[in-house]
Protein backbone atom coordinates (compact mmCIF):
# COMPACT_ATOMS: atom_id res chain seq x y z
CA UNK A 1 27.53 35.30 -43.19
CA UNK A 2 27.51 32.60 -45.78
CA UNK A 3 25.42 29.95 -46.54
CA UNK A 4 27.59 27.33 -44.94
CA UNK A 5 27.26 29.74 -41.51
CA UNK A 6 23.24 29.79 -41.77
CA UNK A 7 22.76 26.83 -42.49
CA UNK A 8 24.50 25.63 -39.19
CA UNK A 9 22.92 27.84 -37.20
CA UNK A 10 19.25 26.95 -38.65
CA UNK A 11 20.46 22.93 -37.49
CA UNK A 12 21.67 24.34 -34.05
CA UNK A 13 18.45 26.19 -33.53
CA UNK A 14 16.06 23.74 -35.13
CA UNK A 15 17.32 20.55 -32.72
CA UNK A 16 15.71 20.33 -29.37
CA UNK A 17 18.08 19.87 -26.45
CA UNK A 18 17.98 16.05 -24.96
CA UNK A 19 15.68 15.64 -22.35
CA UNK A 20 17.77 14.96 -18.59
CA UNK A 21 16.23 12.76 -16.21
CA UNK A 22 14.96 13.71 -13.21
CA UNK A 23 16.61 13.08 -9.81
CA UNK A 24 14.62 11.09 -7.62
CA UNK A 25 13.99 14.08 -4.91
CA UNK A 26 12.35 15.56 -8.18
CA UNK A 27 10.45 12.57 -9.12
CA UNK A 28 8.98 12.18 -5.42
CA UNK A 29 7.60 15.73 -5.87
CA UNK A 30 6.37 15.06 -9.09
CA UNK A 31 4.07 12.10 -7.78
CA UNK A 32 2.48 14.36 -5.54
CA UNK A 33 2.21 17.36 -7.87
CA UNK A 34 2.39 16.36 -11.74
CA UNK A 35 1.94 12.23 -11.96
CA UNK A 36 0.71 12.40 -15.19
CA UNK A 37 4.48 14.30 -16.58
CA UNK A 38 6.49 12.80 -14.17
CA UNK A 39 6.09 9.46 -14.82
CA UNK A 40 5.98 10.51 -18.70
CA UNK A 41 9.54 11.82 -18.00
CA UNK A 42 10.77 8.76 -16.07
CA UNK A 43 9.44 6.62 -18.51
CA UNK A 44 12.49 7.94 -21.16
CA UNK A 45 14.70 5.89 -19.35
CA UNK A 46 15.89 2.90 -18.14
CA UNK A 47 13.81 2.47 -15.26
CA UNK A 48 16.18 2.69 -12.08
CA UNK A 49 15.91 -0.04 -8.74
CA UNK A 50 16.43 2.94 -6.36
CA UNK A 51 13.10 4.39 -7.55
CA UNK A 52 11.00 1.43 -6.26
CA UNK A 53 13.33 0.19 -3.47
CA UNK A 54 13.47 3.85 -1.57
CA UNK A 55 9.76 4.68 -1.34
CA UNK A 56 9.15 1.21 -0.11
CA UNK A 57 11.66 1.11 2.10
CA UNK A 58 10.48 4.33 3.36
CA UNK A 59 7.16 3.92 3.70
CA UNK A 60 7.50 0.61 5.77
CA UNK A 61 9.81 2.22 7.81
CA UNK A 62 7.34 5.04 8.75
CA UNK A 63 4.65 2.00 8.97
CA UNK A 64 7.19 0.72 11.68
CA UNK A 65 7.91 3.82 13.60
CA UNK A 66 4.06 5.07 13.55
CA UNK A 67 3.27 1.83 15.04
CA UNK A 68 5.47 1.90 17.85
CA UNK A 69 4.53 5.84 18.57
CA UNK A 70 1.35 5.02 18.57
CA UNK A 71 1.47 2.10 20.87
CA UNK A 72 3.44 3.30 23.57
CA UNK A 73 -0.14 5.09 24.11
CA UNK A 74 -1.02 2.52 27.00
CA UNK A 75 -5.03 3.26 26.12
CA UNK A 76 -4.71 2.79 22.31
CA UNK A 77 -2.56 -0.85 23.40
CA UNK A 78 -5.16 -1.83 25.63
CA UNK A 79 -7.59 -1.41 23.06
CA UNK A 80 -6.01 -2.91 20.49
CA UNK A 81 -4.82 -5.84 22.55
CA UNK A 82 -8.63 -6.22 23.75
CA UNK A 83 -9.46 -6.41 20.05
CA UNK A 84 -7.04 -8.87 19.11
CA UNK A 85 -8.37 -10.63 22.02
CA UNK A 86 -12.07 -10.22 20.91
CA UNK A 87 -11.64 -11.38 17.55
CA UNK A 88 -9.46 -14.77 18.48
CA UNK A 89 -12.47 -15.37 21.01
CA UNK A 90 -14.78 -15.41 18.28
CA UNK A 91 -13.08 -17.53 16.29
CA UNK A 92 -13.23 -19.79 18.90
CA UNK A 93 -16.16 -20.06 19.80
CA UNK A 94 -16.93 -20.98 16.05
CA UNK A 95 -15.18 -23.95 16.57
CA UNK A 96 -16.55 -24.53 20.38
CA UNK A 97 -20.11 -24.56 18.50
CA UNK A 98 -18.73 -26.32 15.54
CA UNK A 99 -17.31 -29.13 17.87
CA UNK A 100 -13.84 -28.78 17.14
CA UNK A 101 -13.04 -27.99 20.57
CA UNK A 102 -14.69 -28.03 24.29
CA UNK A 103 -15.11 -24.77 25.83
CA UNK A 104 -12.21 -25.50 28.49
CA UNK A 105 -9.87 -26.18 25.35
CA UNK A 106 -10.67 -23.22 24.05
CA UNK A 107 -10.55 -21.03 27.83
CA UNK A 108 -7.03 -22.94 27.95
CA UNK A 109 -6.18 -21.84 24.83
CA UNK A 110 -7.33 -18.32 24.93
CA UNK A 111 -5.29 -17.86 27.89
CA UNK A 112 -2.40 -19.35 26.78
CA UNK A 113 -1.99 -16.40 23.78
CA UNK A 114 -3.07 -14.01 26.43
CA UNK A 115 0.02 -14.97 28.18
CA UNK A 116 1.95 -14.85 24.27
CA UNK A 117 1.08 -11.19 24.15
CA UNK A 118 1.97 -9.98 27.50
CA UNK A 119 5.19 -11.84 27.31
CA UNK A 120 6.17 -10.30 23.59
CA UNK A 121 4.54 -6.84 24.33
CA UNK A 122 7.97 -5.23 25.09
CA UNK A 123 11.52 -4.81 23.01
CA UNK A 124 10.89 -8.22 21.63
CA UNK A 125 7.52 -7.59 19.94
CA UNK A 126 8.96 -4.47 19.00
CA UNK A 127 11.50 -6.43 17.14
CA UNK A 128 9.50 -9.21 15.81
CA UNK A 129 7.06 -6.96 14.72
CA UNK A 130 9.36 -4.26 13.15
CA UNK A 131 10.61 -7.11 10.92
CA UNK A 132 7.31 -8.75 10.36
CA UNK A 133 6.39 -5.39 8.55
CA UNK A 134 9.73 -5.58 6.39
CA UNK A 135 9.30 -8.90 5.49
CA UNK A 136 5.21 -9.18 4.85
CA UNK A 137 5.58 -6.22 3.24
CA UNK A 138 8.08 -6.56 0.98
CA UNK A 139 6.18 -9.71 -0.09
CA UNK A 140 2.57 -8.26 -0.91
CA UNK A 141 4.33 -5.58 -2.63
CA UNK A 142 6.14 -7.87 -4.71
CA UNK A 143 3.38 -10.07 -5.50
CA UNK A 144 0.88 -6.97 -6.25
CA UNK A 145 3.13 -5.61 -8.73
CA UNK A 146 3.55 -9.10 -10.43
CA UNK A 147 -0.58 -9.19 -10.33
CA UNK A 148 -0.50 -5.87 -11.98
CA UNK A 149 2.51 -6.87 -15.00
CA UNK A 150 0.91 -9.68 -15.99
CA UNK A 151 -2.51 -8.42 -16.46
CA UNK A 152 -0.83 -5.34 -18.19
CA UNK A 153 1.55 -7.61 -20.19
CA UNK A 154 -0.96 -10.35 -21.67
CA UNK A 155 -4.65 -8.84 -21.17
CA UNK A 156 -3.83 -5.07 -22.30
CA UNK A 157 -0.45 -5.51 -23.88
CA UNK A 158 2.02 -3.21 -22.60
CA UNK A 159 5.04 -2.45 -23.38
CA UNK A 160 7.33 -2.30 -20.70
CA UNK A 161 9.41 -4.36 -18.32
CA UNK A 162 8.40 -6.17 -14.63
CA UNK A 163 10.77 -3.49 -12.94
CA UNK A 164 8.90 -0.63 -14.98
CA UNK A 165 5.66 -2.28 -13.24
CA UNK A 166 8.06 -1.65 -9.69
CA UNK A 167 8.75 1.57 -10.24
CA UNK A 168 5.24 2.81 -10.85
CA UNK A 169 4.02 0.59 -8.16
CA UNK A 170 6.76 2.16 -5.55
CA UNK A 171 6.99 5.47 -6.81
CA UNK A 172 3.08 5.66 -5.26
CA UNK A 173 4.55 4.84 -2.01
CA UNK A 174 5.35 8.52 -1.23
CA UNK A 175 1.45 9.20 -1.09
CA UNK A 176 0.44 6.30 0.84
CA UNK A 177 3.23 7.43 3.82
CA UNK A 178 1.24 10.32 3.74
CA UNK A 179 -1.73 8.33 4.50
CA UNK A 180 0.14 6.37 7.61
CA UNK A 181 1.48 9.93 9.48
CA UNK A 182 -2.02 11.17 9.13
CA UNK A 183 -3.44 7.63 10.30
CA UNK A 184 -1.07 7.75 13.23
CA UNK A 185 -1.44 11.63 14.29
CA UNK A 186 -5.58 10.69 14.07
CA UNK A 187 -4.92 7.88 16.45
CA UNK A 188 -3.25 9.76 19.14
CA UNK A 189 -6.11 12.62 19.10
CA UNK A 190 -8.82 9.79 19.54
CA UNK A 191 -6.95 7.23 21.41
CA UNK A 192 -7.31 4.57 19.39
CA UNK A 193 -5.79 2.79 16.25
CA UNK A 194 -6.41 3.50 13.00
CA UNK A 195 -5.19 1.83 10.23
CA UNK A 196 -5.88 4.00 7.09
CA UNK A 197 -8.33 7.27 6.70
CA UNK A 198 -11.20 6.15 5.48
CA UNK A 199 -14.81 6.55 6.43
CA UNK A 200 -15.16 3.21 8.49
CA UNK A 201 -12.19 4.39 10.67
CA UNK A 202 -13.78 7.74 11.33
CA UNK A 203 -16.71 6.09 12.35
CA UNK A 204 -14.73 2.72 13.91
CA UNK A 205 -16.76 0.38 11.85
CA UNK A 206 -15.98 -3.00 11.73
CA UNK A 207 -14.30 -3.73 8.75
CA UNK A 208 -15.81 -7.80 8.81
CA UNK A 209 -18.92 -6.41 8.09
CA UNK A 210 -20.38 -5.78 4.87
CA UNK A 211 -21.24 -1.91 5.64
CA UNK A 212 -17.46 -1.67 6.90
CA UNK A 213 -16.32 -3.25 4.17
CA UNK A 214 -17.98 -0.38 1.84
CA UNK A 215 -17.34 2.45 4.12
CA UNK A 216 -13.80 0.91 4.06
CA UNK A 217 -13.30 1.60 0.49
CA UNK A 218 -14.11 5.30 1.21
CA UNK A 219 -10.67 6.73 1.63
CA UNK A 220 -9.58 9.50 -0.27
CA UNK A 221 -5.82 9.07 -0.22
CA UNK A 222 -6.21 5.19 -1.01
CA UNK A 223 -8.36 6.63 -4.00
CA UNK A 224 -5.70 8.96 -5.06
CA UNK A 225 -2.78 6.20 -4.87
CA UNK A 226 -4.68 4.22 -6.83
CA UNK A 227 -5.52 6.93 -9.65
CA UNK A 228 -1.48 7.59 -9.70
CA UNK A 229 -0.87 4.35 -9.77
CA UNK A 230 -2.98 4.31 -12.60
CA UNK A 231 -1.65 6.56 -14.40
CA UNK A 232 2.27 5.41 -13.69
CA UNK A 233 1.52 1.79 -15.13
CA UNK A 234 0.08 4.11 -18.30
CA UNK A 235 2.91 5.64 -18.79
CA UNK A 236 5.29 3.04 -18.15
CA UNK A 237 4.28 1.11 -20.54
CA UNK A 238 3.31 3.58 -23.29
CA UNK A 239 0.06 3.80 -23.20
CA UNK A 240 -1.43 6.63 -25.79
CA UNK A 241 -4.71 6.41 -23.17
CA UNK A 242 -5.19 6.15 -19.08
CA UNK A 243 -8.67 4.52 -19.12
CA UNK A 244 -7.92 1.03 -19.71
CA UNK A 245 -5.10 1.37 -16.90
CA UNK A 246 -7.81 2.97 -14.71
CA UNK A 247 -10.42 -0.06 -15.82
CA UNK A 248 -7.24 -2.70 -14.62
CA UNK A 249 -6.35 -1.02 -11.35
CA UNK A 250 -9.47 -0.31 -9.75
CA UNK A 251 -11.08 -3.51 -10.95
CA UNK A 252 -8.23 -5.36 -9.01
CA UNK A 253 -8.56 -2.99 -5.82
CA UNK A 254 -12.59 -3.77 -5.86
CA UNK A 255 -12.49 -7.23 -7.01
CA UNK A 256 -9.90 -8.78 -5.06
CA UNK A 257 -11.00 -6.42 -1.52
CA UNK A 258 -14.21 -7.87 -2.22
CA UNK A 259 -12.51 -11.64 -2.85
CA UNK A 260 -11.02 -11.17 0.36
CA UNK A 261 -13.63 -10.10 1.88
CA UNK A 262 -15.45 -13.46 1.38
CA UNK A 263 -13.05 -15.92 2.10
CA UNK A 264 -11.90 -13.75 5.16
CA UNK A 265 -15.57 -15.18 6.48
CA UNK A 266 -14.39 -18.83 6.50
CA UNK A 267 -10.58 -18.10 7.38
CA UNK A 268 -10.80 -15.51 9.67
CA UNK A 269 -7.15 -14.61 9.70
CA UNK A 270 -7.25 -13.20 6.61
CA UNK A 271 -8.44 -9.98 8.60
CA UNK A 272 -6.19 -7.51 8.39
């Protein structure tokens, strides 16, 4: 062999094969499994719409189908109907003592959307609320991930792109359908609704008060979405340390529950 010949073969040997990127199947796996080289993978390339726009997607859709599993359970409706109910007679009576309205206004009233929710309780609530998931959905998860870019972008200067921000933001969808087929199965054993896993659900605290509010936070698959999550905005926007990224994201989640939380005391709608 001459030196031409060994020479080409040290070059062959000493040049590491180019990385290939991941199919998505692989990535959703990763998230559960490996978050930390997953998203260190996906974050070699361009970041891709499908990897924001399936988990989404899918998660809302399992949001949709839980719900309407869950109530065609005629004693989980009839208590969540009598807690709609409860809560929209409260607020009325706020106003009743606040002199906004007489009490027969508000017994007119209260009947009237009594009447509402019998009348779209079948196929057409179905419908109107199958969309109303979509759409709402779509929307916080939209306005989340801008929250999230520009607080990465100006206050801990990342470098990445708005749909890098989507990506890691959907990507952390997979765990949180996890959450809703565990939230649903836990409703039809106890024959009632519950919205997420956490402590105040196990012990069906209300969330308006200030204990449900804590024990609310108390969810150990909400924690782990959020640590992910985390993690994906780290990588996505080359970050040589998580911290900072765990700092941001958690600080948002506790801050802006605990925002919420207030103002949902003078507009009560914002329960949810």
């Amino acid at each position: 062999m001459d030196d031409n010949d060994s020479n080409e073969v040290v070059e062959q040997t000493s040049t590491p094969e180019e990385e290939e990127e991941l199919s998505h199947s692989d990535k959703m796996i990763g998230i559960l499994s490996e978050p930390s080289k997953t998203f260190e993978s996906i974050s070699k390339f361009p970041p891709k719409t499908i990897d924001w726009l399936l988990p989404i997607f899918l998660l809302l859709l399992f949001v949709a189908v839980s719900r309407i599993i869950v109530l065609n359970n005629d004693e989980i409706k009839f208590d969540a109907k009598q807690k709609q109910i409860a809560k929209i007679e409260e607020t009325m009576q706020k106003a009743v003592t606040a002199g906004k309205m007489t009490q027969q206004q508000a017994d007119q009233q209260l009947e009237k959307i009594q009447e509402q929710m019998d009348k779209f309780g079948g196929g057409i609530g179905t419908v109107i609320q199958t969309v109303g998931i979509f759409i709402v959905g779509f929307i916080i998860f939209f306005i989340m991930t801008g929250i999230y870019y520009l607080f990465i972008k100006f206050l801990l200067k990342g470098e990445g792109t708005f749909t890098s921000a989507l990506v890691a933001n959907g990507l952390t969808a997979y765990i949180g359908i996890i959450a809703v087929i565990i939230a649903a199965i836990l409703s039809l054993v106890f024959s009632r609704m519950f919205n997420d896993v956490s402590v105040a659900a196990f012990m069906n605290t209300d969330k308006t008060t200030f204990l449900g509010f804590i024990l609310g936070k108390l969810d150990i698959i909400t924690i782990w979405v959020y640590i992910v999550l985390s993690i994906g905005f780290a990588k996505m926007f080359k970050s040589v340390t998580t911290g900072k990224y765990y700092g941001l994201v958690f600080g948002i989640w506790i801050i802006g529950s605990f925002l919420l939380f207030l103002l949902s005391k003078s507009f009560p709608f914002l329960n949810f």
